[in-house]
C-alpha atoms as a PDB file:
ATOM      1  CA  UNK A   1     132.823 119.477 116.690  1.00  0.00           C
ATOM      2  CA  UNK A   2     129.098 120.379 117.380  1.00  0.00           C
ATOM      3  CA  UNK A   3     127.553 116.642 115.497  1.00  0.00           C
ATOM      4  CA  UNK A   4     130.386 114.376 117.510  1.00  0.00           C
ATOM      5  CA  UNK A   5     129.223 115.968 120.443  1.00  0.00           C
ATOM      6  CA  UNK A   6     125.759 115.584 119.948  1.00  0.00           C
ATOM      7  CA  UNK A   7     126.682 111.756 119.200  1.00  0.00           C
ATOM      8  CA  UNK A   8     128.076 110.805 121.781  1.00  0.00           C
ATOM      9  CA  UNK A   9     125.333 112.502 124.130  1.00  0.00           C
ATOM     10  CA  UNK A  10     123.006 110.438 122.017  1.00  0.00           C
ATOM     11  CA  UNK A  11     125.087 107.287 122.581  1.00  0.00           C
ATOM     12  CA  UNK A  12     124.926 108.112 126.309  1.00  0.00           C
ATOM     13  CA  UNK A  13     121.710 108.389 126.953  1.00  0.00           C
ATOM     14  CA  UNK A  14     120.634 105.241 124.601  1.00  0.00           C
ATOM     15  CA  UNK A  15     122.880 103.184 126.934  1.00  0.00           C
ATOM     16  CA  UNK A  16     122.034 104.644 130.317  1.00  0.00           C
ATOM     17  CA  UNK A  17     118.101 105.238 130.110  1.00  0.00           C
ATOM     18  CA  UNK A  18     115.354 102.715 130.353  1.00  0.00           C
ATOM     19  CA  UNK A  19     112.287 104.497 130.051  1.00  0.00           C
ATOM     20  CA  UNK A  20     109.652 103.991 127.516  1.00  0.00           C
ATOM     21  CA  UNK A  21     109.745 106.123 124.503  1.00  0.00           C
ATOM     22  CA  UNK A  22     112.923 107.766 125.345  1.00  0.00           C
ATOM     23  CA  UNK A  23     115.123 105.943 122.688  1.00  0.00           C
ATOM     24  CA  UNK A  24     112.435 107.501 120.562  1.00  0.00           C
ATOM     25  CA  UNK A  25     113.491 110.802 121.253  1.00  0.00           C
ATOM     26  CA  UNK A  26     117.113 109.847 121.105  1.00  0.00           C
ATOM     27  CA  UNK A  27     117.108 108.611 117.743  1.00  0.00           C
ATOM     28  CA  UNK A  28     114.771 111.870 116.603  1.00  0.00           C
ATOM     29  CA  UNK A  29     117.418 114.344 117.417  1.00  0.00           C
ATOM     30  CA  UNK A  30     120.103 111.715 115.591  1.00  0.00           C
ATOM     31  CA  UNK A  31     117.841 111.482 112.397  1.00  0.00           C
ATOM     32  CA  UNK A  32     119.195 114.582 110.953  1.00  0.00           C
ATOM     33  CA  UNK A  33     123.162 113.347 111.543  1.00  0.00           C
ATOM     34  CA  UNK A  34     122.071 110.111 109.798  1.00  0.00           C
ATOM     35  CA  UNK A  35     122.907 110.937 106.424  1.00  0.00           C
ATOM     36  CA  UNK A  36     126.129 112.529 106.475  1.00  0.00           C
ATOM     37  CA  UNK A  37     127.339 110.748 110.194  1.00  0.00           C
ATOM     38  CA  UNK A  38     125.482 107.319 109.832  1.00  0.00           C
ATOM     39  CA  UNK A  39     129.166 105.367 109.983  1.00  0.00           C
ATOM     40  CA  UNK A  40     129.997 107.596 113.111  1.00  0.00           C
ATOM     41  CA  UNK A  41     127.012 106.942 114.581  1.00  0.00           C
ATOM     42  CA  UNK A  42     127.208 102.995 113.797  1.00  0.00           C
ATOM     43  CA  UNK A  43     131.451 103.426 115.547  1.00  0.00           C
ATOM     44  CA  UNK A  44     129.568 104.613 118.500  1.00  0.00           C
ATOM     45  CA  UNK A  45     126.679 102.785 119.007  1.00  0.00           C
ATOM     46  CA  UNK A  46     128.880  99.343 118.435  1.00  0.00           C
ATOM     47  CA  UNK A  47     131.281 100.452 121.118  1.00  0.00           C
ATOM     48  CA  UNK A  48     128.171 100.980 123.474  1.00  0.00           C
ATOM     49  CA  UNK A  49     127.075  97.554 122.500  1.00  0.00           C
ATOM     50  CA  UNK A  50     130.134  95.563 123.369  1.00  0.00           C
ATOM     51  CA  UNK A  51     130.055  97.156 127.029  1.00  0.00           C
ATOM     52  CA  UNK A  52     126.344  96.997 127.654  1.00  0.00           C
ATOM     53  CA  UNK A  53     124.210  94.083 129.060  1.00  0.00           C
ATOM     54  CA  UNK A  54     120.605  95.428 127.522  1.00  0.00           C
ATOM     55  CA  UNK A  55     121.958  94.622 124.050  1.00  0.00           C
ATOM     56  CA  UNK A  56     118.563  93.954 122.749  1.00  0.00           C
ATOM     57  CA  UNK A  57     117.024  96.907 123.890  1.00  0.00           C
ATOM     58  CA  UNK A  58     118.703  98.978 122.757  1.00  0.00           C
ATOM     59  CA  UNK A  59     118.711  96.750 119.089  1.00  0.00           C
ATOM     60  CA  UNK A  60     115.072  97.306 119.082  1.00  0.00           C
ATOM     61  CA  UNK A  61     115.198 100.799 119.871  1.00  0.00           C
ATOM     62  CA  UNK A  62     117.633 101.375 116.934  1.00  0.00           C
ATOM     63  CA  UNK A  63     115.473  99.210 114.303  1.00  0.00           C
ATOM     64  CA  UNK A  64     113.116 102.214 113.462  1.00  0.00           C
ATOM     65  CA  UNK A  65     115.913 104.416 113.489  1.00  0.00           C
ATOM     66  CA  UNK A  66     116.604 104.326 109.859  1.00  0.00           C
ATOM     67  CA  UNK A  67     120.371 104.169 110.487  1.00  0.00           C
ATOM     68  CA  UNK A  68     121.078 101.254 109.183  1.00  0.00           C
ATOM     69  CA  UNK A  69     120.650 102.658 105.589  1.00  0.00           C
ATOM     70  CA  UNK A  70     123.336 104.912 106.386  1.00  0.00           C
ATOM     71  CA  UNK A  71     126.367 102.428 107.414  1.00  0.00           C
ATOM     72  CA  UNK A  72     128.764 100.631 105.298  1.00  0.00           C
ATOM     73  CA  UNK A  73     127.562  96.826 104.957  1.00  0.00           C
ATOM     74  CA  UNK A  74     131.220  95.993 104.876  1.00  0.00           C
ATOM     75  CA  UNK A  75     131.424  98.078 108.614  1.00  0.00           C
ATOM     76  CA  UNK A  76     128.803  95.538 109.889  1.00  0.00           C
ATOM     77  CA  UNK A  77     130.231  92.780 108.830  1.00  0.00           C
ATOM     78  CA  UNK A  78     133.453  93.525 110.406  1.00  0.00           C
ATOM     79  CA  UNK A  79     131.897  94.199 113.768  1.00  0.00           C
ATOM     80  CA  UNK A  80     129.586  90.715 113.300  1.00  0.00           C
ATOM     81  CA  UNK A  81     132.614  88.950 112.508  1.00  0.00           C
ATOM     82  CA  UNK A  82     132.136  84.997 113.200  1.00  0.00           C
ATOM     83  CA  UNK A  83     129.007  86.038 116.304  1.00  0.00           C
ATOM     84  CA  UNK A  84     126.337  84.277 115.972  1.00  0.00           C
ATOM     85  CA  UNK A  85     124.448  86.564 118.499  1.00  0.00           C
ATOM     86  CA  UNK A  86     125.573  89.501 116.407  1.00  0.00           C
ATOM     87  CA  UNK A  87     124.359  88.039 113.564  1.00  0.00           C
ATOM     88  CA  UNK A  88     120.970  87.638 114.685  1.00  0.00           C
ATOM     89  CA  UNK A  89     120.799  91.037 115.795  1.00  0.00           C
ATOM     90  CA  UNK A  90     121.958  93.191 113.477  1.00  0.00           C
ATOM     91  CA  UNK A  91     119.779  90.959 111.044  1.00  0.00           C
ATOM     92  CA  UNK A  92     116.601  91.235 112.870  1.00  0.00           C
ATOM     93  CA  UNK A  93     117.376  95.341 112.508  1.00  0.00           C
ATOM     94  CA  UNK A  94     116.557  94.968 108.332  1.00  0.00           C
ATOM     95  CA  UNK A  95     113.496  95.205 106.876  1.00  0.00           C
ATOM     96  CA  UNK A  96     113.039  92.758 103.751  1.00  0.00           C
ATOM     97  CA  UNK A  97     110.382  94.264 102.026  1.00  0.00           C
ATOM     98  CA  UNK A  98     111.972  95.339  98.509  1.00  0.00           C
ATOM     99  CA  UNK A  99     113.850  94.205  95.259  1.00  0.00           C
ATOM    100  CA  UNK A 100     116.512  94.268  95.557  1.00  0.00           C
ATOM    101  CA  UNK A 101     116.971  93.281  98.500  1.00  0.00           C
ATOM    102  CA  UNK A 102     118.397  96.394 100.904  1.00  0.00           C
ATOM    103  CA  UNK A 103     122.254  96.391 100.951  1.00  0.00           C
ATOM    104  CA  UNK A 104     122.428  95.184 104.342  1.00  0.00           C
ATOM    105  CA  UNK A 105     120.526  92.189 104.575  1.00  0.00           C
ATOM    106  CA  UNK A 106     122.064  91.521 101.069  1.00  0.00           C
ATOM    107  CA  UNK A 107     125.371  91.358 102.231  1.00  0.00           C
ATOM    108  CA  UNK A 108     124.392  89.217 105.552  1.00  0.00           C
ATOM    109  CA  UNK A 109     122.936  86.582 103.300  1.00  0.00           C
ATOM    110  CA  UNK A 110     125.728  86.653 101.008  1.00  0.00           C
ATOM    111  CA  UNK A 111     128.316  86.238 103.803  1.00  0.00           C
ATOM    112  CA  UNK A 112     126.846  83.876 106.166  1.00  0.00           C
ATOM    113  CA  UNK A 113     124.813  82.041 103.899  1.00  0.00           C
ATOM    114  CA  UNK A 114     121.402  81.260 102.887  1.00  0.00           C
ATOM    115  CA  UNK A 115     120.360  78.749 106.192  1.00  0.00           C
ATOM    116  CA  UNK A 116     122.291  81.054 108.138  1.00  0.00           C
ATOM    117  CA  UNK A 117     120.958  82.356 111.597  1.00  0.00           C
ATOM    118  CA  UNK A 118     121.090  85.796 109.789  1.00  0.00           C
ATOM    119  CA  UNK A 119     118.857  84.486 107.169  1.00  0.00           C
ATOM    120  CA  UNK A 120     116.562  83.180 109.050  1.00  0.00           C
ATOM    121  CA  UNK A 121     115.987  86.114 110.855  1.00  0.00           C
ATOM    122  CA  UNK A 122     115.526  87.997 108.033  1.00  0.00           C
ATOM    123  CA  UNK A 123     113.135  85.682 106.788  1.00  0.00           C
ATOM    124  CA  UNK A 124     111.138  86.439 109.823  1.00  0.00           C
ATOM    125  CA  UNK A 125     111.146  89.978 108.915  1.00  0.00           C
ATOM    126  CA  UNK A 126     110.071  89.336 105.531  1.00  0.00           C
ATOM    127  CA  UNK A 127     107.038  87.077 107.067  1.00  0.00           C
ATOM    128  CA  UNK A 128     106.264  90.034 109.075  1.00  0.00           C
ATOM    129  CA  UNK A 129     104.419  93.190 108.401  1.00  0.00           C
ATOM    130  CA  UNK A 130     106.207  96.756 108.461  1.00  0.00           C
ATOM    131  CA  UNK A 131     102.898  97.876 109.728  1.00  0.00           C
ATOM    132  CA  UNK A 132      99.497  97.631 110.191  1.00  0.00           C
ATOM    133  CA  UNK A 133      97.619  95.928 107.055  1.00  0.00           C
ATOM    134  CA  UNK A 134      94.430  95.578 106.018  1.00  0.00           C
ATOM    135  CA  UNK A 135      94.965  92.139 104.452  1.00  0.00           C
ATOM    136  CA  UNK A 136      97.698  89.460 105.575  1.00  0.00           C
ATOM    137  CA  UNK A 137      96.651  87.556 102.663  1.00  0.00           C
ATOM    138  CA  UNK A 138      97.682  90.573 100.492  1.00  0.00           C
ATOM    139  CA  UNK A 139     100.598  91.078 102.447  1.00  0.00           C
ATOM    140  CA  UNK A 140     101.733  87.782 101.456  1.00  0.00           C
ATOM    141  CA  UNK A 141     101.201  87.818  97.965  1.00  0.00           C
ATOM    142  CA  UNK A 142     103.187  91.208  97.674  1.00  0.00           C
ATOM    143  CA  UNK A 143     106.430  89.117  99.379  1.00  0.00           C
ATOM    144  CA  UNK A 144     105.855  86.335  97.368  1.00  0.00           C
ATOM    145  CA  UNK A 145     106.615  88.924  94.273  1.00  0.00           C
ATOM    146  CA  UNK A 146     109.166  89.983  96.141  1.00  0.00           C
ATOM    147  CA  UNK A 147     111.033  86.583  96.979  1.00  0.00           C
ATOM    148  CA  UNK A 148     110.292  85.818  93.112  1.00  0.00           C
ATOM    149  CA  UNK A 149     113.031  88.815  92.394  1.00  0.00           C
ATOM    150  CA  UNK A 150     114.993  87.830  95.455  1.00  0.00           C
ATOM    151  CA  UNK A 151     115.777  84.183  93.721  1.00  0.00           C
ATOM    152  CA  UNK A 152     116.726  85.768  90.760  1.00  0.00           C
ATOM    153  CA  UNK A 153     119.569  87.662  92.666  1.00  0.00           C
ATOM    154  CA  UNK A 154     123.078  87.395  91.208  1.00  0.00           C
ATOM    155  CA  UNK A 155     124.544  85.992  94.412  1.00  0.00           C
ATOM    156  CA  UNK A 156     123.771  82.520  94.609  1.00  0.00           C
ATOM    157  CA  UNK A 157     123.075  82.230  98.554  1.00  0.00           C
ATOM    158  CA  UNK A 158     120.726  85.322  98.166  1.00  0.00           C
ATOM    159  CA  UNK A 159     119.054  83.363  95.498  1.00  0.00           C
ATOM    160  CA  UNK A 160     119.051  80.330  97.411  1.00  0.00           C
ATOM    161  CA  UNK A 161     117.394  82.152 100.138  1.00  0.00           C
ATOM    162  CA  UNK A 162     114.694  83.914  97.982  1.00  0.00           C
ATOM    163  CA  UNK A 163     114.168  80.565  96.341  1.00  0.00           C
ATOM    164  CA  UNK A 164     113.547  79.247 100.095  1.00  0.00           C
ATOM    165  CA  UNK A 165     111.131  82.423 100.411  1.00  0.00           C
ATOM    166  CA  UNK A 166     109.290  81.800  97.875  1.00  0.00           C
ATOM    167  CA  UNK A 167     107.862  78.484  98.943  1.00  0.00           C
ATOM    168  CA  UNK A 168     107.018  79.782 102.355  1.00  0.00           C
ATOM    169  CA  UNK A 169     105.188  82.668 101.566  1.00  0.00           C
ATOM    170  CA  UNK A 170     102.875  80.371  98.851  1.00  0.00           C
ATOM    171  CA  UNK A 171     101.751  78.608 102.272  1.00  0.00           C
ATOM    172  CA  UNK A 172     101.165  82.080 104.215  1.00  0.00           C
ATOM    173  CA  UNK A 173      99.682  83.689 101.159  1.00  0.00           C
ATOM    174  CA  UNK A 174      97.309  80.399 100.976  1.00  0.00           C
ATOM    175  CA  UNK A 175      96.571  79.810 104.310  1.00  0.00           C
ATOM    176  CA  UNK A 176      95.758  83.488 105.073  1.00  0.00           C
ATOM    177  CA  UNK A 177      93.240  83.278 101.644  1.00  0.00           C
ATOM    178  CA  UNK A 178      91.553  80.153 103.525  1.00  0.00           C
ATOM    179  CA  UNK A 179      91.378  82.179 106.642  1.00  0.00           C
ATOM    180  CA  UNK A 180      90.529  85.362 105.036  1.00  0.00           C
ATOM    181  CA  UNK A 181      87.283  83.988 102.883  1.00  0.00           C
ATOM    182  CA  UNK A 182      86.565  81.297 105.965  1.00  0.00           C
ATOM    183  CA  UNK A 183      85.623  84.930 107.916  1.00  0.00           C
ATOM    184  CA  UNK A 184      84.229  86.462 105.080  1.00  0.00           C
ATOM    185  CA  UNK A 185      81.518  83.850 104.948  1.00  0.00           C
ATOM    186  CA  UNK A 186      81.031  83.326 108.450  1.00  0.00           C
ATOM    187  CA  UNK A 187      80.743  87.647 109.075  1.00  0.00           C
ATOM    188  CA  UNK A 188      77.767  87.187 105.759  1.00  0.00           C
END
């Protein structure tokens, strides 16, 4: 009825519009469907996907969206499949910022493996900041906790991978220290 219609009017104008800040709008009158309609939403949004050529547009747009909490892992895989490009995508659309680690980017490592594309990506995500921080150094040291309970995971690629995480972010946490008191000093 009513929500499939407002879907795929949403759906529409994700695909045909180009203008800054409208996906914003798009995805505010979605955010109450998400819930209860995320796998809907997901159907459609793939379908506009496979027949658009601003793919990662409209990725990026969706990333904020929260909708990704809302959709099967299992209904992502199936539409990744064996793509590479997919894979990147849809991983670059997860955060990686809690233990456990969210379903999604859970099952993507689990999959496609721990040096897969889709793990790398979300290893970028975990190297970068949700928001604005006061403290990269700090923001560091909370991953590093993080990828400590990520390489105790059950699943041994997602424990791999966290295992992988944790040496990087001991670099980042200790380079951004250096870089961190180097300014404090040179600001007294």
């Amino acid at each position: 009825g009513r929500d499939s219609n407002v879907i795929s009017a949403a759906i529409e104008a994700l695909g045909s519009s180009e203008s800054v800040g409208f996906a914003d709008r798009v995805w505010t009158v979605l955010h109450p469907l998400l819930a209860t309609r995320g796998a809907e939403i997901w159907a459609a949004l793939t379908r506009l996907l496979e027949n658009s050529k601003d793919v990662p547009r409209i990725l990026v747009d969706a990333r904020g969206s929260g909708l990704m909490r809302h959709v099967p892992p299992e209904a992502v895989l199936r539409w990744i499949g064996s793509d590479r490009g997919r894979q990147i995508a849809v991983a670059e659309m997860c955060g990686a910022y809690e233990v456990p680690l969210n379903p999604l980017a859970h099952a993507l490592i689990a999959r496609y493996g721990a040096e897969s594309p889709a793990a790398s990506a979300i290893a970028g995500r975990a190297h970068s900041t949700p928001s604005a921080v006061s403290s990269l150094a700090q923001f560091a040291r909370g991953q590093l906790t993080n990828a400590r309970g990520w390489a105790r995971d059950s699943d041994p690629q997602v424990a791999r991978w966290g295992a992988r995480m944790i040496e990087e972010l001991e670099q980042s946490a200790e380079a951004f220290d250096a870089h961190e008191e180097y300014e404090a000093r040179r600001r007294s």
